[in-house]
Each structure stands twice: as C-alpha cells, then as structure tokens.
C-alpha atoms as a PDB file:
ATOM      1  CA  UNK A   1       0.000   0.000   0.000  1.00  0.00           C
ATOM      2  CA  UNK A   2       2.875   2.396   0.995  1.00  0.00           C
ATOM      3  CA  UNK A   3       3.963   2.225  -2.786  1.00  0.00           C
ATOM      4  CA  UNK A   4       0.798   2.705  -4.267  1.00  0.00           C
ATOM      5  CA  UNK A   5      -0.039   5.557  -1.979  1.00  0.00           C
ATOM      6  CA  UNK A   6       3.618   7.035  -2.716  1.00  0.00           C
ATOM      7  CA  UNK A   7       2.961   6.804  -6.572  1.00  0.00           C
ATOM      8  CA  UNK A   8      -0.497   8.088  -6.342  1.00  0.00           C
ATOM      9  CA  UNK A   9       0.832  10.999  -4.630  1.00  0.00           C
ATOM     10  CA  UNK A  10       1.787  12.338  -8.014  1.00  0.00           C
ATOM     11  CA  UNK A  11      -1.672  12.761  -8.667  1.00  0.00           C
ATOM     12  CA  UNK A  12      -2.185  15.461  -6.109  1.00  0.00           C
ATOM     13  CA  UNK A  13      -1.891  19.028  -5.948  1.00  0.00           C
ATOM     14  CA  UNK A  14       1.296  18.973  -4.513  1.00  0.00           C
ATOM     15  CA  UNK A  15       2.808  17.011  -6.723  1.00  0.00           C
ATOM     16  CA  UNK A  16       1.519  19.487  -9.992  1.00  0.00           C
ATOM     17  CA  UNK A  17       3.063  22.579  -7.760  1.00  0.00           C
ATOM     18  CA  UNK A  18       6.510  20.157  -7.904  1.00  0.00           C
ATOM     19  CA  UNK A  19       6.498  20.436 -11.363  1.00  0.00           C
ATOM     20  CA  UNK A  20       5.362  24.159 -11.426  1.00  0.00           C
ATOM     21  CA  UNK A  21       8.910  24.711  -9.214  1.00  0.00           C
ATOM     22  CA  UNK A  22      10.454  22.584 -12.063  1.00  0.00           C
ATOM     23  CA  UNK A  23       9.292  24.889 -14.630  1.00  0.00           C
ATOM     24  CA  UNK A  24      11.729  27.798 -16.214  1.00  0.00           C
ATOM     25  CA  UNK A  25      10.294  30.958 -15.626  1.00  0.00           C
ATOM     26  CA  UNK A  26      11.006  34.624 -14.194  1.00  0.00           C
ATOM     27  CA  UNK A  27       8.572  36.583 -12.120  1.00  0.00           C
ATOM     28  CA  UNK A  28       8.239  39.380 -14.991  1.00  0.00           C
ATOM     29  CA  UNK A  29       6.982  36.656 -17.286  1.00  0.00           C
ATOM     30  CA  UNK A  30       3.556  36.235 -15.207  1.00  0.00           C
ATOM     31  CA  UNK A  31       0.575  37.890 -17.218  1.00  0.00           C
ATOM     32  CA  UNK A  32       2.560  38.385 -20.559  1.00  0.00           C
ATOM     33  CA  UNK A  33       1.809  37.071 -24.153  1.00  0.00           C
ATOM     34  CA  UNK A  34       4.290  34.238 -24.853  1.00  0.00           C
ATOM     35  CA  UNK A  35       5.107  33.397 -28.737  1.00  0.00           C
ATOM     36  CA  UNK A  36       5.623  30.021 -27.957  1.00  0.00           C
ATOM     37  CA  UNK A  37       2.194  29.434 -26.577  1.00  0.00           C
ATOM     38  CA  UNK A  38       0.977  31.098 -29.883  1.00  0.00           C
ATOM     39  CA  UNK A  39       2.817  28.865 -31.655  1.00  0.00           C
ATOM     40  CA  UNK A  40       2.272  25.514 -29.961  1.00  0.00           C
ATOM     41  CA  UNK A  41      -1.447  26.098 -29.978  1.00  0.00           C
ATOM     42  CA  UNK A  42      -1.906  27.362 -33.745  1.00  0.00           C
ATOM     43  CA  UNK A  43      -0.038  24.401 -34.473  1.00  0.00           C
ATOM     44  CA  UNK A  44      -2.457  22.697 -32.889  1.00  0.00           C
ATOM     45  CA  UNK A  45      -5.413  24.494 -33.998  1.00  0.00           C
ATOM     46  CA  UNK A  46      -4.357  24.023 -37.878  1.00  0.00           C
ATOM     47  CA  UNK A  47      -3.382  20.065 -37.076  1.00  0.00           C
ATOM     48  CA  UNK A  48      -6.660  19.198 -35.644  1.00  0.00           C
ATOM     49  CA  UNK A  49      -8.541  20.891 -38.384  1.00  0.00           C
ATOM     50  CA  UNK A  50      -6.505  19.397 -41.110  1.00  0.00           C
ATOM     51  CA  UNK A  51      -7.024  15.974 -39.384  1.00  0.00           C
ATOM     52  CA  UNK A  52     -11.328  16.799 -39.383  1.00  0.00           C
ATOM     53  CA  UNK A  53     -11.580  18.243 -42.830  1.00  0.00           C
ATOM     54  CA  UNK A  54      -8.974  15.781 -44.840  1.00  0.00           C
ATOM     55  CA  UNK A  55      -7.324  12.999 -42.426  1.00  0.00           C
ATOM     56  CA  UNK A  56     -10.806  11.052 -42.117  1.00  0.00           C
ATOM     57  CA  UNK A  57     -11.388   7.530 -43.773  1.00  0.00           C
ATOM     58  CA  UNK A  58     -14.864   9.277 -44.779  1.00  0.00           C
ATOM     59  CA  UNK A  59     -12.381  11.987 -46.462  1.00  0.00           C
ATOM     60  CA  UNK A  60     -10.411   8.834 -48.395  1.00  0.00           C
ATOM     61  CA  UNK A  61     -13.592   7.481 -50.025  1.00  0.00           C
ATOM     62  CA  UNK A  62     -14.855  10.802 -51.150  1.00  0.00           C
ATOM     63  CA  UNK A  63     -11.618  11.331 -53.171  1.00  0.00           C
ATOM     64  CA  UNK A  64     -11.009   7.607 -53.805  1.00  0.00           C
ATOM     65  CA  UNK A  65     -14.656   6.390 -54.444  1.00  0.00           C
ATOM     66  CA  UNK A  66     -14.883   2.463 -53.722  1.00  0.00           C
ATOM     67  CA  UNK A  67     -13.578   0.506 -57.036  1.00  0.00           C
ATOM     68  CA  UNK A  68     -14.422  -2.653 -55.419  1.00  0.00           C
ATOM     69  CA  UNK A  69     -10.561  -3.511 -55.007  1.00  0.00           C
ATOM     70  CA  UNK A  70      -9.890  -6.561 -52.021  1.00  0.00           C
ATOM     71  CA  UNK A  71      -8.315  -3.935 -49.721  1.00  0.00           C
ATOM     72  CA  UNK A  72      -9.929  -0.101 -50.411  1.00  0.00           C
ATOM     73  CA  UNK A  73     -11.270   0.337 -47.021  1.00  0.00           C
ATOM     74  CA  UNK A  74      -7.854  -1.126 -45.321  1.00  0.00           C
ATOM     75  CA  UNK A  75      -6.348   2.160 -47.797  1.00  0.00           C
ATOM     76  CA  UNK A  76      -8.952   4.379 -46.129  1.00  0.00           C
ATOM     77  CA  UNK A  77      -7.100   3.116 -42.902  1.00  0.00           C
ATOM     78  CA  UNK A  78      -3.456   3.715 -44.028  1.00  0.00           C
ATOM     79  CA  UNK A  79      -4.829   7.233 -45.463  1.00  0.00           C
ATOM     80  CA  UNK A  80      -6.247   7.950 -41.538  1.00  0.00           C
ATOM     81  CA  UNK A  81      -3.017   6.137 -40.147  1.00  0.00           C
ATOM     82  CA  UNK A  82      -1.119   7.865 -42.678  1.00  0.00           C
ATOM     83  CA  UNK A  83      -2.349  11.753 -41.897  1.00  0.00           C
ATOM     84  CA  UNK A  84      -2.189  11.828 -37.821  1.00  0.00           C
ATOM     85  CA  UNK A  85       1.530  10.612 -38.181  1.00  0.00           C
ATOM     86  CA  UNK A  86       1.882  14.357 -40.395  1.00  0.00           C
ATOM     87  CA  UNK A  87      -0.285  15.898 -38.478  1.00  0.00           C
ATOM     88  CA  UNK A  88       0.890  14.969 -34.557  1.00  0.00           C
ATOM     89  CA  UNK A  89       4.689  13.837 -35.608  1.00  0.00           C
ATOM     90  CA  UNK A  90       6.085  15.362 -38.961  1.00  0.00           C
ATOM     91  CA  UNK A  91       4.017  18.362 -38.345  1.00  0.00           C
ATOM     92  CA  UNK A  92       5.021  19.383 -35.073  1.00  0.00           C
ATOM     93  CA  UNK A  93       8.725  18.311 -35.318  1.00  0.00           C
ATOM     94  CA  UNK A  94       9.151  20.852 -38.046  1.00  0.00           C
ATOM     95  CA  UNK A  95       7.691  23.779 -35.851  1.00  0.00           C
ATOM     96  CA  UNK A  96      10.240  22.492 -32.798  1.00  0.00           C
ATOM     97  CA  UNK A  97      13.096  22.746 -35.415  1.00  0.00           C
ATOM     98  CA  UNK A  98      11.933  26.086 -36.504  1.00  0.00           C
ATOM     99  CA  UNK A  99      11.444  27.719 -33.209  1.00  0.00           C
ATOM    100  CA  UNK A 100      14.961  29.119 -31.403  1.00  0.00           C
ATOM    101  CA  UNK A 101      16.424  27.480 -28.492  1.00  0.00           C
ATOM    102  CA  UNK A 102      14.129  24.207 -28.408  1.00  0.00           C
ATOM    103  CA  UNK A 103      15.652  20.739 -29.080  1.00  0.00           C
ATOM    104  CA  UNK A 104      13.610  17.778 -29.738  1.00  0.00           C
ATOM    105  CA  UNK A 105      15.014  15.505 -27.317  1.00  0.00           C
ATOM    106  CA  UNK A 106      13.273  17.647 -24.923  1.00  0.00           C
ATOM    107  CA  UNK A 107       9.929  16.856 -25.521  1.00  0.00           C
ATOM    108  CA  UNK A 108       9.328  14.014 -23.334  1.00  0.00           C
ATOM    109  CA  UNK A 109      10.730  11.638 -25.721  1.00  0.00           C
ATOM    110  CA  UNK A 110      13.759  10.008 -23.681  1.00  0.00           C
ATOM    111  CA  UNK A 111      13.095   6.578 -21.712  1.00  0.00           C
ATOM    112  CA  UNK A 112      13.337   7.350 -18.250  1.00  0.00           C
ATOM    113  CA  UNK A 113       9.763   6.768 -17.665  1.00  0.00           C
ATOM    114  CA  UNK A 114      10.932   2.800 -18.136  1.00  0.00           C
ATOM    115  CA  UNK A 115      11.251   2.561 -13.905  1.00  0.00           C
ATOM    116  CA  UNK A 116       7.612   3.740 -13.886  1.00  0.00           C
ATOM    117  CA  UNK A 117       6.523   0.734 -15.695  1.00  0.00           C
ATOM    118  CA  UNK A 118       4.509  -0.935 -12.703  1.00  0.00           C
ATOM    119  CA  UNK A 119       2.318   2.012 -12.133  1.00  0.00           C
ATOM    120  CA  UNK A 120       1.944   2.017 -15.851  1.00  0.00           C
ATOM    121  CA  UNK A 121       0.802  -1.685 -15.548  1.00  0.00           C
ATOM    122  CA  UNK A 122      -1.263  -0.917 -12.475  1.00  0.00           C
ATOM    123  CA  UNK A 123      -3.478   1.978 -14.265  1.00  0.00           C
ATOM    124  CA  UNK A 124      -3.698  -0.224 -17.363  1.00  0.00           C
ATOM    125  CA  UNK A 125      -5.568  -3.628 -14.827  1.00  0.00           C
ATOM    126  CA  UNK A 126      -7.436  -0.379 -13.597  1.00  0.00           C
ATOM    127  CA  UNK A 127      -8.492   0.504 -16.575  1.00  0.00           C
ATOM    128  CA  UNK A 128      -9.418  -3.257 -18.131  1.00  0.00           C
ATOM    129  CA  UNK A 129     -12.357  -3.641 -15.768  1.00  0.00           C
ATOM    130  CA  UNK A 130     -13.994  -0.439 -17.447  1.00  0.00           C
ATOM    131  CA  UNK A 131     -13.469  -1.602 -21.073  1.00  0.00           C
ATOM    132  CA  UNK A 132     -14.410  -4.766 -20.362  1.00  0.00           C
ATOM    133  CA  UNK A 133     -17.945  -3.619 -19.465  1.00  0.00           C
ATOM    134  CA  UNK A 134     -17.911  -1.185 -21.766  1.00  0.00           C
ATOM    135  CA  UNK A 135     -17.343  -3.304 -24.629  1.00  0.00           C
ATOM    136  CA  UNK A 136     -20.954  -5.243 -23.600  1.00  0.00           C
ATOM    137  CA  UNK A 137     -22.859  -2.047 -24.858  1.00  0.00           C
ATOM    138  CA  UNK A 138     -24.316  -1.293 -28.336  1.00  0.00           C
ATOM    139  CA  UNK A 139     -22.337   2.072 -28.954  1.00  0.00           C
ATOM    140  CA  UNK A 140     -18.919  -0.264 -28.822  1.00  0.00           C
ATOM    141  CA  UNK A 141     -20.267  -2.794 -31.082  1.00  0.00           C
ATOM    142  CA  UNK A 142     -21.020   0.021 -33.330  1.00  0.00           C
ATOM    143  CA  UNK A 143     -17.862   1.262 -32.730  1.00  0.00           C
ATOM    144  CA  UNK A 144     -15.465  -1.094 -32.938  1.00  0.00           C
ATOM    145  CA  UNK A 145     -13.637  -2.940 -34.844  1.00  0.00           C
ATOM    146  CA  UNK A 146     -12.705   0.717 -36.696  1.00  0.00           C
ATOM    147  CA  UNK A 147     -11.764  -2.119 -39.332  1.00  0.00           C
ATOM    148  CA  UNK A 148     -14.963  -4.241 -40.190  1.00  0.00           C
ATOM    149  CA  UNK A 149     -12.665  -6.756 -42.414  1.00  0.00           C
ATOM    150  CA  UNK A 150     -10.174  -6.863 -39.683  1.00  0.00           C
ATOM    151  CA  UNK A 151     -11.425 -10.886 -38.925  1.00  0.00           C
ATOM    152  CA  UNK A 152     -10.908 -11.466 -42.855  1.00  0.00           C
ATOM    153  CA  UNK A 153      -7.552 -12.870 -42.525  1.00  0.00           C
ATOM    154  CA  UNK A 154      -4.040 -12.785 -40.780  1.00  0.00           C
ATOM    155  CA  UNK A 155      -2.679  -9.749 -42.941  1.00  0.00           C
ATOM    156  CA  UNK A 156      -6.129  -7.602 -42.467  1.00  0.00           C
ATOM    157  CA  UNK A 157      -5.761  -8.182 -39.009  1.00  0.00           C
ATOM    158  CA  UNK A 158      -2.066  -7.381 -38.298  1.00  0.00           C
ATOM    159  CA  UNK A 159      -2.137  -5.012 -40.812  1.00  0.00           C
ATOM    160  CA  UNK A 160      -4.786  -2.742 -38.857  1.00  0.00           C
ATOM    161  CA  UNK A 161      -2.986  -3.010 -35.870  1.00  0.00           C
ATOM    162  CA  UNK A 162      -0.008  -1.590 -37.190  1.00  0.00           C
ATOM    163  CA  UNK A 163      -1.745   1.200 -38.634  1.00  0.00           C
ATOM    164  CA  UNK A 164      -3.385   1.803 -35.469  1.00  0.00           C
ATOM    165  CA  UNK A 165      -0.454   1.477 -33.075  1.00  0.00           C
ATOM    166  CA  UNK A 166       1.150   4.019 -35.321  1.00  0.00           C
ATOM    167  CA  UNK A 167      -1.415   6.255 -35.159  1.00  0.00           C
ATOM    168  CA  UNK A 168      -0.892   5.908 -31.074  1.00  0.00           C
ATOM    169  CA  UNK A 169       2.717   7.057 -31.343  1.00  0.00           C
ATOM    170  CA  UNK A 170       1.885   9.565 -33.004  1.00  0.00           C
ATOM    171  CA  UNK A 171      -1.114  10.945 -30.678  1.00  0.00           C
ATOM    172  CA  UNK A 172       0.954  10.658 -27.531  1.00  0.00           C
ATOM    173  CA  UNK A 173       3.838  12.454 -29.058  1.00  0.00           C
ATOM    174  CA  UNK A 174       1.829  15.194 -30.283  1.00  0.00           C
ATOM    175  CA  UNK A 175      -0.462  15.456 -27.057  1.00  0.00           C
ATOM    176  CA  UNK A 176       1.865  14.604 -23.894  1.00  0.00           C
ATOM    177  CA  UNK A 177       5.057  15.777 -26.059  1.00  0.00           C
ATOM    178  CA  UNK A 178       4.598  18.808 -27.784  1.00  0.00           C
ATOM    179  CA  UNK A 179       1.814  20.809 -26.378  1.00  0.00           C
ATOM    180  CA  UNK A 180       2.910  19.378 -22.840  1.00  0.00           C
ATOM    181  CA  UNK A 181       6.535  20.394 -23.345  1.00  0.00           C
ATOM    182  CA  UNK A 182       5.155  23.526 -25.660  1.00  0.00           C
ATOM    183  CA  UNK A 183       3.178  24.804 -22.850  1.00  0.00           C
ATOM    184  CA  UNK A 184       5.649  24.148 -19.973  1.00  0.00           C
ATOM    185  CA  UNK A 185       7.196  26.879 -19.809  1.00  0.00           C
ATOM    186  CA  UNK A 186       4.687  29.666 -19.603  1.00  0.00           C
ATOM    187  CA  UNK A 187       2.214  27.489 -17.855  1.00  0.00           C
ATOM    188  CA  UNK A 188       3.689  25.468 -15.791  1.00  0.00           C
ATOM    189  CA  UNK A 189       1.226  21.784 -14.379  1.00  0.00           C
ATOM    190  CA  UNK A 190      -1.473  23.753 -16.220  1.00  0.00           C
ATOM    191  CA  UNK A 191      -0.243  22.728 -19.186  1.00  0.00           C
ATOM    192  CA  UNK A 192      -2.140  19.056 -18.596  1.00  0.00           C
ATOM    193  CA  UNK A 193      -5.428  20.879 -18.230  1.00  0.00           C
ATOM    194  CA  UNK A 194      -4.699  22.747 -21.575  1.00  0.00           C
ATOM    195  CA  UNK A 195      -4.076  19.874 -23.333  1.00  0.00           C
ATOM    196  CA  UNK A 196      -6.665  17.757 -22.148  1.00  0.00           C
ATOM    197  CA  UNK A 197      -9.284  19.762 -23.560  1.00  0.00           C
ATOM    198  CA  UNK A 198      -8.413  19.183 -27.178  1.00  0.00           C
ATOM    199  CA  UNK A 199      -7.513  15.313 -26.428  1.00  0.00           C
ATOM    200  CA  UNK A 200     -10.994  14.866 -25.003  1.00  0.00           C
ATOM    201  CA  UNK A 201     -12.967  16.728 -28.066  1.00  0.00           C
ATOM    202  CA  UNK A 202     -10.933  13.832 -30.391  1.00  0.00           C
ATOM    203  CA  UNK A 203     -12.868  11.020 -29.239  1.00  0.00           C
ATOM    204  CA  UNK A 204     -16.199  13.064 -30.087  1.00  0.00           C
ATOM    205  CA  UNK A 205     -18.485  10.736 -32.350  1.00  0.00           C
ATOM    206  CA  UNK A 206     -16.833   7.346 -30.200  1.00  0.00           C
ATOM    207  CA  UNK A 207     -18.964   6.146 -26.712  1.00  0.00           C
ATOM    208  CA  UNK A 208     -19.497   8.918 -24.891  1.00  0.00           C
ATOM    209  CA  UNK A 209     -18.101   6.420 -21.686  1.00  0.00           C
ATOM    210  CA  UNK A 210     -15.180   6.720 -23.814  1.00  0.00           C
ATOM    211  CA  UNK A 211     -15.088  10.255 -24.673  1.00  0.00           C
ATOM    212  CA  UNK A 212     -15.456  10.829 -20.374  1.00  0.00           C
ATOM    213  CA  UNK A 213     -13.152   8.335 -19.936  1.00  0.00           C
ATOM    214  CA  UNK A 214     -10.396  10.580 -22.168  1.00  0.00           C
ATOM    215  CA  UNK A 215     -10.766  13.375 -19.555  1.00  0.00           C
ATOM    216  CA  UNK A 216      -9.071  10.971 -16.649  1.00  0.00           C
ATOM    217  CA  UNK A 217      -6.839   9.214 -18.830  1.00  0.00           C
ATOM    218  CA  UNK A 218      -5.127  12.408 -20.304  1.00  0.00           C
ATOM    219  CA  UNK A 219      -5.167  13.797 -16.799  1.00  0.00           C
ATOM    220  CA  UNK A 220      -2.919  11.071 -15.462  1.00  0.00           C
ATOM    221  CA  UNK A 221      -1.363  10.523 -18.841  1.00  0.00           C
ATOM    222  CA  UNK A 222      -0.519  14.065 -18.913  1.00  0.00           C
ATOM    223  CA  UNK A 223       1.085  14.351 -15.427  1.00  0.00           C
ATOM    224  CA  UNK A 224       3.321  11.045 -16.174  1.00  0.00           C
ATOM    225  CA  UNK A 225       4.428  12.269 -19.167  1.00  0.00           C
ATOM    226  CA  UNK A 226       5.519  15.445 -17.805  1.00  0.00           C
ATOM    227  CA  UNK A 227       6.760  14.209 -14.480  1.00  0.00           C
ATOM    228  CA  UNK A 228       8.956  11.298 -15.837  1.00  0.00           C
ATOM    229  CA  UNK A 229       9.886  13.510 -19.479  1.00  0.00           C
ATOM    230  CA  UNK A 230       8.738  10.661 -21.291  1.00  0.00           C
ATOM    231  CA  UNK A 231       5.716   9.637 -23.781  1.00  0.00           C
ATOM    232  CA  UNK A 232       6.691   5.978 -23.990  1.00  0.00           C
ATOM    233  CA  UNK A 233       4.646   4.534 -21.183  1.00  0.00           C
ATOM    234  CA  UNK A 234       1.246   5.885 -22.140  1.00  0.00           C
ATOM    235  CA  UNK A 235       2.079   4.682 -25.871  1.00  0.00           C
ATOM    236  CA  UNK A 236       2.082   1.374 -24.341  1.00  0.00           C
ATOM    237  CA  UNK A 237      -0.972   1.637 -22.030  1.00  0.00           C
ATOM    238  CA  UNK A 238      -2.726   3.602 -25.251  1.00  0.00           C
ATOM    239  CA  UNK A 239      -1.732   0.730 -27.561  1.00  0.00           C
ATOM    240  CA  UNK A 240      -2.495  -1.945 -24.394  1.00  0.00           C
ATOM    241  CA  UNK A 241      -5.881  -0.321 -24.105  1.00  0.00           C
ATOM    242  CA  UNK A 242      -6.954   0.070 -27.963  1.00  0.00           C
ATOM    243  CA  UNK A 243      -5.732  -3.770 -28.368  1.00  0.00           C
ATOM    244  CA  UNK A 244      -7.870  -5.446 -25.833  1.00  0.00           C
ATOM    245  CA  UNK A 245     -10.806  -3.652 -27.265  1.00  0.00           C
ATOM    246  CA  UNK A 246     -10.477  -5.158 -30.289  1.00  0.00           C
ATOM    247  CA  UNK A 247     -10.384  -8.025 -29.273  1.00  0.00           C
ATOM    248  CA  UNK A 248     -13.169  -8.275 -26.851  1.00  0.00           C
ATOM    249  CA  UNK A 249     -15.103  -6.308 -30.651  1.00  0.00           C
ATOM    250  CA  UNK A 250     -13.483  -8.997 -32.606  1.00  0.00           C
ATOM    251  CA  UNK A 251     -15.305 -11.825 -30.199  1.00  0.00           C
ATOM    252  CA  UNK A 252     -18.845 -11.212 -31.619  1.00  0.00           C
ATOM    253  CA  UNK A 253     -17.589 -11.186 -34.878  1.00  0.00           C
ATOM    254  CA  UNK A 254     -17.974 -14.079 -37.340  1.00  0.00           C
ATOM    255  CA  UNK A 255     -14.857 -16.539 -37.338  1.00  0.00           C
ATOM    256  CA  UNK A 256     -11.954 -15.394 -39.408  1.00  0.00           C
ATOM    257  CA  UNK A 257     -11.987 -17.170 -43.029  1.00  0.00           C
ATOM    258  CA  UNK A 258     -15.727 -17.209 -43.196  1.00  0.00           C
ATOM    259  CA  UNK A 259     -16.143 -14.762 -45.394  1.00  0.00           C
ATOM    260  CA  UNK A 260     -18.427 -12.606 -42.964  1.00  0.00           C
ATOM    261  CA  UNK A 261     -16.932  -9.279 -41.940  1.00  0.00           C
ATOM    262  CA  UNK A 262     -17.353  -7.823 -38.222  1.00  0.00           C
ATOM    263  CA  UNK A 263     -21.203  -5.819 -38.309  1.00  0.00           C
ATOM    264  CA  UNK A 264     -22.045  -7.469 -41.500  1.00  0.00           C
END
C-alpha cells in the first residue's frame, strides 16, 4: 500500500506545484503574451482541423470512391493512419526545429519513464475492468472494430494493428510531447489541463463512456508524461488499451476465413 499511496501521490496538488517549481520561468513573465504558446497552440489548432476536414477515412472514399478492389477500405485506414503521423509527428517536429532554443530531445521523448513501468501496468488492470464492461454495450459494437474486415484474414488483421499502433505514437507524441513540453514553460502543471481539452474533443463521435473516460486518462497521462519527461509509457498503455478492445469487438464477430466481416 505504501507504494501505491507514494505513486499516487503524483496525482495530487502537490505534486503538480513540484512540477510548477520545475518549470523555467522569471517573475516578470507572469501575465505576458508568450510566442511560444501562440505557436504551440496554432499548431495545434491548424493540425486538428486538417485531421477533421482531410485525415478522415470518410475523407479517403470521397476522393477515392470504392472501385471494389480486395483492400480499399484497409487504404482508407493507411490514409487515416497515414495523416495523424503528419499531423501529430512530422508536423510538429518541423515547428520544434523552426522555433529558437528548443531541441527535440526535450519533448518528453527520452526513456526514463521505463522505472515507472509498474504504475503504468497498475493503471492499465485499472483501466481493463472499465473496457471490459464497456465493450458489452451497443455504442462499442457500433464502434469497434474501426476495421470491419479486420477478422478477414491474418494480414487484415495485423495489418490494422499496425496502422493503429502508429497512429498511437503519433497521438501521444503530439499530445503529452509537444503541447505538454510547448506549454511548460509559460504554464507550468497547467499545461495538462490545456491539453486535455483538445484530447478529449478527439474522441467526439466514439462512446461517450469513452469520450469521459479521455478526460481521466489524459489527466494522469498528462502528469506522467511530464513528471517522468517521457511519452513511452502511455504509448504502451494507449496501444495496451486500444488492443484489448479489439479483441473483446473482434469476439462477436464471425470466425476469421468465413467470409463474414465484423457488423455485417
């Protein structure tokens, strides 16, 4: 228990105001405009828009109407895959380059976080529980599979999952790596709450357990990620997470090598 309740502690208040004493800043700073908060967040702004208005599978079959090829919607899929690793990784590592004085090792990407891997392991068992009933209502059968052919065969099925565990690299960079270590600076632990507002309105249109679910994870996400300068554990919880889901989707789906498809 004394471990747990030591870990936890870096959930409080107290341990946010640690990293606000971490944080680089003068007193004369407080109040003023900063251009790096302008930047981080246009960047953002223009990303997530870009990712709405073109990134979308929906987008893919508008400009690529179906031709009735074996694997068009799995290229909807590397299209979606395809566009959040520009948007959250290619995107953002070009403004980092452009702006003075910041180095992209510094944005939470080293692998200290690796000691941290039991608490990792300990909020993922805390988490199963949750998807586990949430995967027994109708909005997640809707939901998921994202892939409806991903029971079709071996390739379908691995090959989704490596689209989507990219994708899941390249949300945690862009989320608990850029805006985090963006934001730092001027804002300080607030930072989390900034960047948990946009990472919640993503899962918009997915079950709205999910969508409230979001709100926790990229609180404690957040503060990990800043606390231990490293993305690497929530990639692994994220892809953990998104994995089992599947799976417990891919259970009421026909067997794979019938020739039925998940919802059809």
């Amino acid at each position: 228990m004394s471990w747990v309740s030591r870990k936890l502690g870096w959930l409080t208040a107290n341990h946010w105001a640690i990293i606000d004493r971490e944080t680089v800043r003068t007193p004369d700073q407080a109040g003023r405009a900063s251009w790096q908060v302008l930047v981080v967040l246009l960047t953002c702004t223009i990303v997530l828009t870009l990712q709405e208005y073109v990134g979308g599978s929906d987008q893919y079959a508008r400009l690529f109407p179906y031709d009735r090829s074996q694997y068009w919607e799995l290229k909807g899929f590397v299209w979606w895959s395809g566009w959040r690793v520009l948007g959250y990784v290619i995107i953002p590592i070009l403004v980092i380059l452009a702006m003075p004085g910041e180095r992209l090792r510094d944005y939470n990407l080293t692998f200290k976080g690796g000691k941290h891997l039991l608490l990792y392991l300990v909020m993922f068992l805390l988490f199963l529980p949750v998807v586990m009933i949430a995967s027994q209502s109708p909005s997640f059968r809707h939901t998921y599979p994202f892939y409806r052919m991903a029971n079709r065969s071996s390739f379908d099925l691995w090959a989704w999952q490596g689209l989507y565990a990219a994708q899941f690299i390249a949300l945690e960079f862009f989320f608990r790596g850029f805006l985090l270590q963006g934001l730092r600076r001027a804002l300080g632990a607030n930072a989390i709450f900034v960047m948990v507002v946009p990472y919640c309105m993503i899962h918009y249109g997915k079950p709205m357990m999910e969508t409230f679910g979001a709100i926790l994870a990229g609180l404690l996400l957040g503060t990990l990620a800043m606390r231990t300068r490293s993305i690497w554990g929530g990639v692994l919880i994220h892809i953990g997470v998104a994995t089992t889901m599947d799976v417990l989707a891919l259970r009421g789906c026909p067997p794979m090598g019938s020739g039925k498809f998940c919802h059809g």
